[in-house]
C-alpha atoms as a PDB file:
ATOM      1  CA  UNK A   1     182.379  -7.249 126.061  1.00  0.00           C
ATOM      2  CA  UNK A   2     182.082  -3.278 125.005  1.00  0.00           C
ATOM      3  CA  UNK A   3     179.035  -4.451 123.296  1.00  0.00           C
ATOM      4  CA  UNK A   4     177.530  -5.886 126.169  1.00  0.00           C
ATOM      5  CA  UNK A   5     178.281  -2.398 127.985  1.00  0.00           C
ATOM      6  CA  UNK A   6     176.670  -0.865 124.478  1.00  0.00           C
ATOM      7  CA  UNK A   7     173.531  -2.537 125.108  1.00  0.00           C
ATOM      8  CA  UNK A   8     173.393  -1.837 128.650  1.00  0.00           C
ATOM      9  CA  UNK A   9     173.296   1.852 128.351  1.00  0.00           C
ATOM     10  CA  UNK A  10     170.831   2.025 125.361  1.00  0.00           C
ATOM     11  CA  UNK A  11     167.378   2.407 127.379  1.00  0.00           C
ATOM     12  CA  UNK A  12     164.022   2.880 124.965  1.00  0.00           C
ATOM     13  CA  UNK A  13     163.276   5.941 124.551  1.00  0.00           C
ATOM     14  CA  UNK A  14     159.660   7.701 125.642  1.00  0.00           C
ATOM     15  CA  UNK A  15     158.412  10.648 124.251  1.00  0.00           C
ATOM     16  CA  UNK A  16     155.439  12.443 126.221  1.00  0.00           C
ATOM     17  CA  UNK A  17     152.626  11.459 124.245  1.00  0.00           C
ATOM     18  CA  UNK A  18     152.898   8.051 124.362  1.00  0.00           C
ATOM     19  CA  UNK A  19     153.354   8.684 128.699  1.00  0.00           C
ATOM     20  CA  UNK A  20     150.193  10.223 127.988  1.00  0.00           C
ATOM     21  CA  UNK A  21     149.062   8.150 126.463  1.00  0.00           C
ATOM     22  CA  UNK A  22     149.553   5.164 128.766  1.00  0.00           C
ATOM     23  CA  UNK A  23     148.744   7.380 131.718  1.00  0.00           C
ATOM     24  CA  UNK A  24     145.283   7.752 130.381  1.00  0.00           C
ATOM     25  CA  UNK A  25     144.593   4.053 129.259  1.00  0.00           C
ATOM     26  CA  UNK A  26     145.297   4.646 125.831  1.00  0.00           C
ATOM     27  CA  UNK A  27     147.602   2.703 123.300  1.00  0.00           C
ATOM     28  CA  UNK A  28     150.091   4.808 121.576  1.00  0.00           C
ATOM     29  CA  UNK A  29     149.306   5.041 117.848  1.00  0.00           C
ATOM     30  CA  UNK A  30     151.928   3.073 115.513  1.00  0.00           C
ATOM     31  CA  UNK A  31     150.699   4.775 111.755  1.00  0.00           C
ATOM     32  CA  UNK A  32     150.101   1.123 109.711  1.00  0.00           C
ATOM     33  CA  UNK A  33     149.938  -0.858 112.428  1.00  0.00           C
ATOM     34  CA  UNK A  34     146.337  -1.685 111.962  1.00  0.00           C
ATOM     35  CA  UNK A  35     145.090  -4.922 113.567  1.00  0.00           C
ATOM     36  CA  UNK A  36     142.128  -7.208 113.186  1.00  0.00           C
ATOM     37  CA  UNK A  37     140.049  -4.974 115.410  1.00  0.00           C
ATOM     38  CA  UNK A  38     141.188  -1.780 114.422  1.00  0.00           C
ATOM     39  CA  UNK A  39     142.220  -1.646 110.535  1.00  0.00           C
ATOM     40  CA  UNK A  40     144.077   1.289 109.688  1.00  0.00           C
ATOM     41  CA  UNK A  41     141.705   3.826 107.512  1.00  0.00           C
ATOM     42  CA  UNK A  42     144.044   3.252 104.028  1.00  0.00           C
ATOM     43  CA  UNK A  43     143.553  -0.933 104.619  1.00  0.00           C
ATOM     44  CA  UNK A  44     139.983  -0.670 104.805  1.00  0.00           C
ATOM     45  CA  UNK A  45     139.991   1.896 101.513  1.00  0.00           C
ATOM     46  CA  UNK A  46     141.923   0.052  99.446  1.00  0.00           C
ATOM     47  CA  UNK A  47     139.963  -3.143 100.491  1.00  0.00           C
ATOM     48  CA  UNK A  48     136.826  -1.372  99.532  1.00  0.00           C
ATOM     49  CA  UNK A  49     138.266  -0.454  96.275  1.00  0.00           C
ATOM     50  CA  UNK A  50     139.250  -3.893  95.300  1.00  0.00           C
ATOM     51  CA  UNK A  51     135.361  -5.055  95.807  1.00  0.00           C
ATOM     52  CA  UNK A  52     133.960  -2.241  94.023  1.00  0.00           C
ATOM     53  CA  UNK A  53     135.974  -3.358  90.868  1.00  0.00           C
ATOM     54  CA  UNK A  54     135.677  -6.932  91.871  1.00  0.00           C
ATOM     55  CA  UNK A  55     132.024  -6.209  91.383  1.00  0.00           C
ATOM     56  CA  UNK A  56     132.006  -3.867  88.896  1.00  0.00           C
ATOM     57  CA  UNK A  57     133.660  -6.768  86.752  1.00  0.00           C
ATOM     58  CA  UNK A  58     131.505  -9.733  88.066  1.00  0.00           C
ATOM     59  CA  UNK A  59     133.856 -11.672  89.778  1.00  0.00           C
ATOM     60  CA  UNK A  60     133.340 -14.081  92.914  1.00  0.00           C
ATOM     61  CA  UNK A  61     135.504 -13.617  95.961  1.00  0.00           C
ATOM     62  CA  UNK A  62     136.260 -17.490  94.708  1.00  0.00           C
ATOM     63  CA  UNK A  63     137.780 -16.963  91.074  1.00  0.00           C
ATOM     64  CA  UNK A  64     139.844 -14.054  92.137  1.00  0.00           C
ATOM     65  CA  UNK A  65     141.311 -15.652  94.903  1.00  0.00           C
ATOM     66  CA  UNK A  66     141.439 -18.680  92.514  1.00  0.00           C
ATOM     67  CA  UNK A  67     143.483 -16.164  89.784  1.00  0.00           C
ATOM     68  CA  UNK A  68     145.794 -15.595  92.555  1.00  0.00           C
ATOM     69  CA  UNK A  69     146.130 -18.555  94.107  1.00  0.00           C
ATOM     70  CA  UNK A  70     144.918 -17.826  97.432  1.00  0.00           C
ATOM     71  CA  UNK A  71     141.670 -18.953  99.423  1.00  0.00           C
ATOM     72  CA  UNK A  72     138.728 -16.625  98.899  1.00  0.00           C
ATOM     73  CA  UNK A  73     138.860 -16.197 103.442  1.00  0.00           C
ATOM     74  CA  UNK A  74     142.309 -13.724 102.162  1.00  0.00           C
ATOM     75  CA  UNK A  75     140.236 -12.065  99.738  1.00  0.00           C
ATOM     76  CA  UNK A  76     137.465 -11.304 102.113  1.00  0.00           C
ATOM     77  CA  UNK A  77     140.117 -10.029 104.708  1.00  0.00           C
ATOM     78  CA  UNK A  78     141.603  -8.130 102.028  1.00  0.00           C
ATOM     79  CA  UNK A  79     138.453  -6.189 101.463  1.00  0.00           C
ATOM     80  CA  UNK A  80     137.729  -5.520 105.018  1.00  0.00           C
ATOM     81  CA  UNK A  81     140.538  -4.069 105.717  1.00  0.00           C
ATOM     82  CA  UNK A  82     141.714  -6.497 108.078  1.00  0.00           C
ATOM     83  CA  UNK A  83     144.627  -7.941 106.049  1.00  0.00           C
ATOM     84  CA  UNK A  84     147.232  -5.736 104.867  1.00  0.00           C
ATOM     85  CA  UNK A  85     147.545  -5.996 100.576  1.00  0.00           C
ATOM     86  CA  UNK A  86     151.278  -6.103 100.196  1.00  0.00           C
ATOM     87  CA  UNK A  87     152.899  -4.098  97.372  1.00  0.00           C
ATOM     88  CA  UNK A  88     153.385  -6.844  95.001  1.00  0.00           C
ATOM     89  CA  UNK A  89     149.716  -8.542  95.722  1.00  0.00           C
ATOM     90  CA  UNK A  90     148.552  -5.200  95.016  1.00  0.00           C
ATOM     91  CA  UNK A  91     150.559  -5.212  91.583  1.00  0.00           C
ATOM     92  CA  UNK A  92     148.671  -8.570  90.591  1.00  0.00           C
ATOM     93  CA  UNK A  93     145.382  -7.062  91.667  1.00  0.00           C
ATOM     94  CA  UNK A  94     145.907  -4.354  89.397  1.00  0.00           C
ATOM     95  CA  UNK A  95     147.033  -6.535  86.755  1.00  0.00           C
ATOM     96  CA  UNK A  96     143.486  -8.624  87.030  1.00  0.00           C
ATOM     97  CA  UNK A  97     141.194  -6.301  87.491  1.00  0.00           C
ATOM     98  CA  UNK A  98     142.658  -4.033  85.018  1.00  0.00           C
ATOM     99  CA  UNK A  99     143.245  -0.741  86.547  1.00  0.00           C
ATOM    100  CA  UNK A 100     146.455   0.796  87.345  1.00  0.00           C
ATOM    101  CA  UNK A 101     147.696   0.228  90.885  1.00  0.00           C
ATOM    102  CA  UNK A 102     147.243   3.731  91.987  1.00  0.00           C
ATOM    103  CA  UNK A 103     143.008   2.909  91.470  1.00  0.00           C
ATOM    104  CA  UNK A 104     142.971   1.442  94.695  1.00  0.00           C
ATOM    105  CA  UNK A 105     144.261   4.849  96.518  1.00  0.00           C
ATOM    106  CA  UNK A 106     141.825   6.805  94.684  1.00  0.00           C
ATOM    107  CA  UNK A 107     139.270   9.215  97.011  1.00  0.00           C
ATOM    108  CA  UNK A 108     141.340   8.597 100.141  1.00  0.00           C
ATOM    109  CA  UNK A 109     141.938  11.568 102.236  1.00  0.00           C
ATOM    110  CA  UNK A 110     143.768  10.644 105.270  1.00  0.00           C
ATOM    111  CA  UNK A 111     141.954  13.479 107.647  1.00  0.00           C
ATOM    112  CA  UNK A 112     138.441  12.426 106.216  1.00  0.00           C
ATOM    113  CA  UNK A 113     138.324   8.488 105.329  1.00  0.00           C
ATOM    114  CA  UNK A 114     134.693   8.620 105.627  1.00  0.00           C
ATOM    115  CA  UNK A 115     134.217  11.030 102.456  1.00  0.00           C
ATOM    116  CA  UNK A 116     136.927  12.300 100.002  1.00  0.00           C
ATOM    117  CA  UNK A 117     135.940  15.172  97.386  1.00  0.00           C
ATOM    118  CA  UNK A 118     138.148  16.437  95.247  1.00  0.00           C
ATOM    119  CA  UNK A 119     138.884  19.558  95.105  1.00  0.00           C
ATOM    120  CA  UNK A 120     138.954  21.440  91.463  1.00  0.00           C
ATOM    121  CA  UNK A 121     139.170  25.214  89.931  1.00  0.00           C
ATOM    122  CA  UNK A 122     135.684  23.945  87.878  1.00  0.00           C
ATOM    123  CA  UNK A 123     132.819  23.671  88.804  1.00  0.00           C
ATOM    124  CA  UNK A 124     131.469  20.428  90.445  1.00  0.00           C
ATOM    125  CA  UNK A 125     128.470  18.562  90.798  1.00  0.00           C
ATOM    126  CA  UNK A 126     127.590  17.716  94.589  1.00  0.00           C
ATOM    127  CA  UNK A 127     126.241  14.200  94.636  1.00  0.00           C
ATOM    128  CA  UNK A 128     126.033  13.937  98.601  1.00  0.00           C
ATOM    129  CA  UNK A 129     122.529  14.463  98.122  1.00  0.00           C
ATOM    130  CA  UNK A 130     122.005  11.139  97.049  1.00  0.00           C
ATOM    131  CA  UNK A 131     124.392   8.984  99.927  1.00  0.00           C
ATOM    132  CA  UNK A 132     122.603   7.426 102.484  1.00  0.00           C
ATOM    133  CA  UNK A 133     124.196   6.534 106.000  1.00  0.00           C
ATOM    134  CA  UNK A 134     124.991   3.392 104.547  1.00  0.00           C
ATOM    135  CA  UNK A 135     128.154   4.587 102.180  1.00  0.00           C
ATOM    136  CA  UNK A 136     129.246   5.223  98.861  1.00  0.00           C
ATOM    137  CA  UNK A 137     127.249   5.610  96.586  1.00  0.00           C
ATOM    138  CA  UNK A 138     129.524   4.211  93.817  1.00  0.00           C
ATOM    139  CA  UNK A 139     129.584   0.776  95.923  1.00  0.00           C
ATOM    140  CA  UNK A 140     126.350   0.394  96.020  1.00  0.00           C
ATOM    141  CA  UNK A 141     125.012  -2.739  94.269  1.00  0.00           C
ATOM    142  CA  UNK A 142     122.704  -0.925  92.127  1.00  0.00           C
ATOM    143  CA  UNK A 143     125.182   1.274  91.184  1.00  0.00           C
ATOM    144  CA  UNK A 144     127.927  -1.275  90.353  1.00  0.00           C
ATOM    145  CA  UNK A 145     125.141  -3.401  88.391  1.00  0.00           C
ATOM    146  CA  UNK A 146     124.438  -0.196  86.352  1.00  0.00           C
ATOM    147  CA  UNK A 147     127.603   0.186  85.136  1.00  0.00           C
ATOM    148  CA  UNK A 148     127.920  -3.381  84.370  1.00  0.00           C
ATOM    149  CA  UNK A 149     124.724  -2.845  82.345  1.00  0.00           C
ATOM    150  CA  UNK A 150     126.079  -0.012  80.733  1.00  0.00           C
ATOM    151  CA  UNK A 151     129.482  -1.231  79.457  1.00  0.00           C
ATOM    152  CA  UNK A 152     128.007  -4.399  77.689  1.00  0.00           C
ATOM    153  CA  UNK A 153     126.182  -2.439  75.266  1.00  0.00           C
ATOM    154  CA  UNK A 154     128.800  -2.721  72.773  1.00  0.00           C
ATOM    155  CA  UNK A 155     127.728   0.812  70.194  1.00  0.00           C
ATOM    156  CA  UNK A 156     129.198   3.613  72.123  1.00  0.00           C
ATOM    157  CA  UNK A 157     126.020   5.758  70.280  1.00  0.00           C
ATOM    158  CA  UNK A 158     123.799   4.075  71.817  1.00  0.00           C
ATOM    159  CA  UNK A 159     125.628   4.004  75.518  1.00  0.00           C
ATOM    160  CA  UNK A 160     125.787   8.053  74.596  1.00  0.00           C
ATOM    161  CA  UNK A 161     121.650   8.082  73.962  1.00  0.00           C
ATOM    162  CA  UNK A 162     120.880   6.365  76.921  1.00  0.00           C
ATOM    163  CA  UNK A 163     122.862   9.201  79.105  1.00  0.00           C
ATOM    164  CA  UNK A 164     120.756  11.557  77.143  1.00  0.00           C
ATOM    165  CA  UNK A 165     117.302   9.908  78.376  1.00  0.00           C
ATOM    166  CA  UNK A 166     118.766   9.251  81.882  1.00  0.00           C
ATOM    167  CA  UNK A 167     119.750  13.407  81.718  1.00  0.00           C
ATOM    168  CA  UNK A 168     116.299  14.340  79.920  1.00  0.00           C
ATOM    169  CA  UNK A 169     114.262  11.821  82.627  1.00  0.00           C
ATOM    170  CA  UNK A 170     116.007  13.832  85.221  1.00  0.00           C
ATOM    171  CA  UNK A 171     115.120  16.819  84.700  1.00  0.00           C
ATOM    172  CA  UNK A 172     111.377  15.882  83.765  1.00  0.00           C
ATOM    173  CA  UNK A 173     111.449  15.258  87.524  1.00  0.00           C
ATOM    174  CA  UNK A 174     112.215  18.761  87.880  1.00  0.00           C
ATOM    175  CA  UNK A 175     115.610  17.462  89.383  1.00  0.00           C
ATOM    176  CA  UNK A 176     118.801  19.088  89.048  1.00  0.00           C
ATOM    177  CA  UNK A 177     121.149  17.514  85.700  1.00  0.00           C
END
């Protein structure tokens, strides 16, 4: 009985920006409460980064969902951002695609999603130049094929010469190195 009178006198509570908020139309914002529509900004990074090394490494939405043991539909969710990657799916992500779980978190800067540059005491080269409108440059599919290029040449020399003609093609373009 005292808890019935308990529960009676608890009312929710309302703070004024989410009366504001509902005055003007608006739904209040609940931080990780993305939803199919609207993904938060971290689900749709982290989804990102699990196709760039997805792709970086070759792999099919179908054998990495196959590795673990879901339908390649979750995957594709997964990298849209639409499906929240729970800690320990995360953890066997990491595990498969070889990177440490804190990879996927990489370059995201909650006040800018869009673009995240680190910041650094040394000098650093500014590659916006070369983004289109269309995104990262380091997911593009030239760029991930590239790298995949790059890594099966198995002498590291000869991964270190081909740097030096990229560098030296560069800058017979008169372009900056």
């Amino acid at each position: 009985m005292a808890t019935k009178t308990m529960l009676a006198k608890v009312t929710p509570r309302s703070n004024a920006r989410s009366s504001a908020a509902k005055n003007a139309g608006l739904k209040p914002r609940y931080y990780g409460k993305g939803s199919s529509e609207n993904p938060d900004a971290i689900d749709i990074h982290v989804g990102a980064r699990i196709r760039l090394r997805r792709s970086v490494l070759g792999l099919s939405q179908d054998n990495l969902a196959e590795a673990l043991g879901i339908t390649f539909q979750q995957i594709q969710k997964y990298e849209r951002g639409t499906n929240r990657v729970s800690a320990s799916r995360l953890y066997q992500l990491s595990q498969l695609l070889d990177v440490a779980p804190n990879f996927f978190f990489e370059g995201f800067n909650e006040k800018a999603p869009t673009r995240a540059y680190g910041l650094s005491d040394n000098r650093q080269e500014d590659f916006r130049w070369l983004e289109d409108g269309e995104g990262d440059l380091m997911e593009r599919k030239e760029t991930i094929e590239l790298v995949r290029t790059y890594y099966q040449v198995q002498d590291e020399a000869t991964r270190r010469n081909f740097v030096k003609m990229l560098r030296s093609l560069v800058a017979a373009q008169g372009l900056k190195d």
